[in-house]
C-alpha atoms as a PDB file:
ATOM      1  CA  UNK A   1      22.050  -1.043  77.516  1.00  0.00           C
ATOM      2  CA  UNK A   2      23.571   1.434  75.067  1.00  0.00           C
ATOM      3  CA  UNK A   3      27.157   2.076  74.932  1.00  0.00           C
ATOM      4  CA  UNK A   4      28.327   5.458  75.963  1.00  0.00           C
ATOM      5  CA  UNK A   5      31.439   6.994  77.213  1.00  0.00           C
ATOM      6  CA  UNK A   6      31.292   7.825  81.068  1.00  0.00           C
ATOM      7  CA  UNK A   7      35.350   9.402  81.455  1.00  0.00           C
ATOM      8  CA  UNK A   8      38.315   9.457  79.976  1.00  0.00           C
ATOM      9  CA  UNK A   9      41.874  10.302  81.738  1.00  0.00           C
ATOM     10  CA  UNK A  10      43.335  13.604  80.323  1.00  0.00           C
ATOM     11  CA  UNK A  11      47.229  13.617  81.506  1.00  0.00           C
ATOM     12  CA  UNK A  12      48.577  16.811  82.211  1.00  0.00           C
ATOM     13  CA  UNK A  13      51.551  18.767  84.021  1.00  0.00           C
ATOM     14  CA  UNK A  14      49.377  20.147  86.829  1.00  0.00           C
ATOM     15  CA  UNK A  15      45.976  18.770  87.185  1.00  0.00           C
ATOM     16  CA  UNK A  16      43.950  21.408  88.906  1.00  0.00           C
ATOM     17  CA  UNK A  17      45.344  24.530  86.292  1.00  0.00           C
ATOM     18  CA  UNK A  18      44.015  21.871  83.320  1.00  0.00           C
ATOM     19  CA  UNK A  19      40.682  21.242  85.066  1.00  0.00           C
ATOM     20  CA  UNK A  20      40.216  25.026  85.637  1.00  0.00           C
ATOM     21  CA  UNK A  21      41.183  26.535  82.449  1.00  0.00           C
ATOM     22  CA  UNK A  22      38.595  24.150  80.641  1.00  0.00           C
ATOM     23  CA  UNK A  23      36.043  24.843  83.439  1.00  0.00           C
ATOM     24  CA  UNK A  24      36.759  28.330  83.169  1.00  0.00           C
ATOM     25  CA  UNK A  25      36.409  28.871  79.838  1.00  0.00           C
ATOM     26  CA  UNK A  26      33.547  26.292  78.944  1.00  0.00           C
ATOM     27  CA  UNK A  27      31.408  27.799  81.939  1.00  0.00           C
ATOM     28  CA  UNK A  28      31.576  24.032  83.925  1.00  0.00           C
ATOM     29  CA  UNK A  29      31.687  22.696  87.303  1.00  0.00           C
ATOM     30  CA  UNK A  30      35.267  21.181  89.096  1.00  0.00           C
ATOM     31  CA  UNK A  31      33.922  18.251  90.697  1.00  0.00           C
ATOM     32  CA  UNK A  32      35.957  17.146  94.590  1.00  0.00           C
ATOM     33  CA  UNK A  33      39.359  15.887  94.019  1.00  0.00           C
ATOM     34  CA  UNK A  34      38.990  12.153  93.796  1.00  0.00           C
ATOM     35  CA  UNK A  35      42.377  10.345  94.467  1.00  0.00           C
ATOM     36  CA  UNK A  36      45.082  11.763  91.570  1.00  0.00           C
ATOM     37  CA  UNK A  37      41.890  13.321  90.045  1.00  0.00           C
ATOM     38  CA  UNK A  38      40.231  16.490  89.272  1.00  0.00           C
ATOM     39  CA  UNK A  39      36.857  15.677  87.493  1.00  0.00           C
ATOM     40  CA  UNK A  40      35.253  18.107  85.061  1.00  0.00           C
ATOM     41  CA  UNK A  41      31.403  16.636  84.201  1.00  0.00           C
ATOM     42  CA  UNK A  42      29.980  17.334  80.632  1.00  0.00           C
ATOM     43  CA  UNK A  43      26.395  18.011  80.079  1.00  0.00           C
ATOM     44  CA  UNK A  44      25.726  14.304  78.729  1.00  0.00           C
ATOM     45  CA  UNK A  45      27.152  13.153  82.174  1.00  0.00           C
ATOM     46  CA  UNK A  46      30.517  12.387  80.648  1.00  0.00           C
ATOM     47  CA  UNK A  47      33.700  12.995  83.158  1.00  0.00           C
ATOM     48  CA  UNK A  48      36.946  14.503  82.092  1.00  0.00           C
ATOM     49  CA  UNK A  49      39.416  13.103  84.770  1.00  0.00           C
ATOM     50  CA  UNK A  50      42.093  15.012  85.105  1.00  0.00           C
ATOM     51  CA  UNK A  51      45.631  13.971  86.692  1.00  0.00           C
ATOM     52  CA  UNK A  52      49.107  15.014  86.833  1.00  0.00           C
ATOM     53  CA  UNK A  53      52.081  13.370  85.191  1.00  0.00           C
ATOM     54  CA  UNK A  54      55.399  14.650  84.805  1.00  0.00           C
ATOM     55  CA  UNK A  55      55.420  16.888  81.783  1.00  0.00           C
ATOM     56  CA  UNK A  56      57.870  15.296  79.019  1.00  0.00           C
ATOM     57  CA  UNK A  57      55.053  12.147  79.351  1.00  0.00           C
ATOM     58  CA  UNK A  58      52.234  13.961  78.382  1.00  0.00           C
ATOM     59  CA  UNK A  59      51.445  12.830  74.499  1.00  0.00           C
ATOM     60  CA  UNK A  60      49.223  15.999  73.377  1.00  0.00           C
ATOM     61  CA  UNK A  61      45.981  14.965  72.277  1.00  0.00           C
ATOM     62  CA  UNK A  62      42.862  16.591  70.329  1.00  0.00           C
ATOM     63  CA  UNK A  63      39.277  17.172  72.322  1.00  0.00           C
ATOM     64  CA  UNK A  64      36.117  18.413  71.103  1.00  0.00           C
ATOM     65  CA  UNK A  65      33.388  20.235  72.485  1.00  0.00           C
ATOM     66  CA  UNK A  66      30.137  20.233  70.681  1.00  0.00           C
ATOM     67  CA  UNK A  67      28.497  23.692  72.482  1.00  0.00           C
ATOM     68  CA  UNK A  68      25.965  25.911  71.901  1.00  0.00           C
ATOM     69  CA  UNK A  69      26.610  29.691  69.712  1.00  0.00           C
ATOM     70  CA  UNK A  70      25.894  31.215  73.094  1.00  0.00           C
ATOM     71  CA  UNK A  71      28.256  28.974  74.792  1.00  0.00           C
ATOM     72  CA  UNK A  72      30.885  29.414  71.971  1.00  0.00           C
ATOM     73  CA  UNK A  73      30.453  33.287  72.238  1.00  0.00           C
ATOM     74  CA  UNK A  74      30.684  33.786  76.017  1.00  0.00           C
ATOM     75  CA  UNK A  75      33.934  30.419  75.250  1.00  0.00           C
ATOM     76  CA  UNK A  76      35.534  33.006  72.633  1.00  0.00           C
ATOM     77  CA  UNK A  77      35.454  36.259  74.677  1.00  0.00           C
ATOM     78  CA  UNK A  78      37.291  34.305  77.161  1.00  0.00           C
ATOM     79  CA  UNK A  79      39.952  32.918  74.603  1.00  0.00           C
ATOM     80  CA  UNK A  80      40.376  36.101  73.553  1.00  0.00           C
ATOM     81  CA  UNK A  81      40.712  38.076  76.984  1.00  0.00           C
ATOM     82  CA  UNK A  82      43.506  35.538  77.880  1.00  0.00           C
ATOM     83  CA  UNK A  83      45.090  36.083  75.016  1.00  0.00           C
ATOM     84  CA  UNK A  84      45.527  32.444  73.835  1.00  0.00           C
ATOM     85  CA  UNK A  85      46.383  31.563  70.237  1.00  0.00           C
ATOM     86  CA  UNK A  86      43.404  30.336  68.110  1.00  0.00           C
ATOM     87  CA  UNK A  87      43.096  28.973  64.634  1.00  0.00           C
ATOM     88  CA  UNK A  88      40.605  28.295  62.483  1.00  0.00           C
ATOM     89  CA  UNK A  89      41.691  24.763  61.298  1.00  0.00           C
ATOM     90  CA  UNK A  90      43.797  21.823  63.287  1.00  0.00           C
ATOM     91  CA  UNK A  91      47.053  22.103  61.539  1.00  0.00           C
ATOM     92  CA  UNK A  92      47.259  26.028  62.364  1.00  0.00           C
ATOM     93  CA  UNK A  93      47.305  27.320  59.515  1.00  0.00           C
ATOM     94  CA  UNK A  94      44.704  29.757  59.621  1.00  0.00           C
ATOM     95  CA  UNK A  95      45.827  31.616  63.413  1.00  0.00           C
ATOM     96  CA  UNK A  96      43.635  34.465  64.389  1.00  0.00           C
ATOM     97  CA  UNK A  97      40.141  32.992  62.689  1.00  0.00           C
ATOM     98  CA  UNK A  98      37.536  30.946  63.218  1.00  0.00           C
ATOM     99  CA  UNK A  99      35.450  28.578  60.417  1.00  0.00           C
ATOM    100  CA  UNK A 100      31.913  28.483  59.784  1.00  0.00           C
ATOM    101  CA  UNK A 101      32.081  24.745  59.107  1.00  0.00           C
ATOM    102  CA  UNK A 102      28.680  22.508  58.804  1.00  0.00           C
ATOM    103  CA  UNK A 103      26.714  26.151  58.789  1.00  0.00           C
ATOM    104  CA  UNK A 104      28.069  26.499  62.408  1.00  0.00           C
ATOM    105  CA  UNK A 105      31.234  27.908  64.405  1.00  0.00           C
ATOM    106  CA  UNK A 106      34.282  26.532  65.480  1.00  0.00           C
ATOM    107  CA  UNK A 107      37.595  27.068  66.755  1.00  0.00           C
ATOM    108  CA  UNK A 108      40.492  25.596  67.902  1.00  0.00           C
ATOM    109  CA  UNK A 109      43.418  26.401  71.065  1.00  0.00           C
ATOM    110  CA  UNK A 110      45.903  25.064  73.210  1.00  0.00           C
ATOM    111  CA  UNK A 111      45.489  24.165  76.513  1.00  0.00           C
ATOM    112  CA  UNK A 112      47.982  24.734  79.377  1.00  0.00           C
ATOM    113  CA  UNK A 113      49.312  21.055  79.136  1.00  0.00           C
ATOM    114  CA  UNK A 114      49.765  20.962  75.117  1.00  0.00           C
ATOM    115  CA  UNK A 115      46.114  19.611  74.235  1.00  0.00           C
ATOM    116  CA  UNK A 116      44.893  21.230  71.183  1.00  0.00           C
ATOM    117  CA  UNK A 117      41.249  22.005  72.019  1.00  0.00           C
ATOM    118  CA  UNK A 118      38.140  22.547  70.084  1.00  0.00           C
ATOM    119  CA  UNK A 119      34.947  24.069  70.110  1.00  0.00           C
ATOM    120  CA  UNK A 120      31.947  23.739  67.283  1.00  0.00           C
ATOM    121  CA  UNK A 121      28.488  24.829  67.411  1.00  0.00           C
ATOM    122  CA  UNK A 122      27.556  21.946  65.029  1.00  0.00           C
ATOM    123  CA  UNK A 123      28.855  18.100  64.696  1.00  0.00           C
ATOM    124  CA  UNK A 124      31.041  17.715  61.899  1.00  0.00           C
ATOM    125  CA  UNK A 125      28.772  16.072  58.568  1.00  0.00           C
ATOM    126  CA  UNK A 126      25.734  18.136  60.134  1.00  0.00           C
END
């Protein structure tokens, strides 16, 4: 057998508003509340798990999202209508653009816990 990643935890200071926003803007499923969990499943079967700790424990982290330029469109218009700051680079020094990195698209945003977010249209080195 192969090793792959089947879920991670992602911490965060209410876990159904998390779970939604990414759902929401990535166009995915909420999975039933399972225990202190609200599961978001990725297209290669991975589960983001999704629970609620008390806010000043939450260490922000970086996740990305390898989608396609449809995907990233309809992903952007939605960024956009909510009004949520976006940069074009992860130290945010480019706010208001995207980059055309590897020949594709990406972006990057916070979500509502703190997470700094991103979204390509091609893997990094491809």
């Amino acid at each position: 057998m192969s090793v792959e990643l089947n879920h991670t935890i992602i911490h965060c200071r209410d876990n159904r508003e998390s779970a939604e926003f990414l759902a929401n803007l990535l166009g995915l499923d909420i999975g039933p509340e399972w225990g202190p969990f609200i599961p978001v499943v990725l297209a290669n079967s991975v589960t983001l798990d999704f629970a609620t700790i008390p806010e000043e424990s939450i260490a922000p982290q970086h996740y990305a999202f390898l989608i396609s330029e449809a995907e990233f469109d309809a992903a952007f218009v939605r960024i956009q209508e909510l009004g949520i700051a976006y940069y074009a680079d992860p130290h945010r020094k480019l706010p208001g653009e995207i980059n055309h990195n590897d020949g594709g698209r990406g972006v990057y945003f916070p979500d509502p816990s703190g997470h700094f977010l991103e979204c390509i249209t091609r893997p990094y080195g491809g």
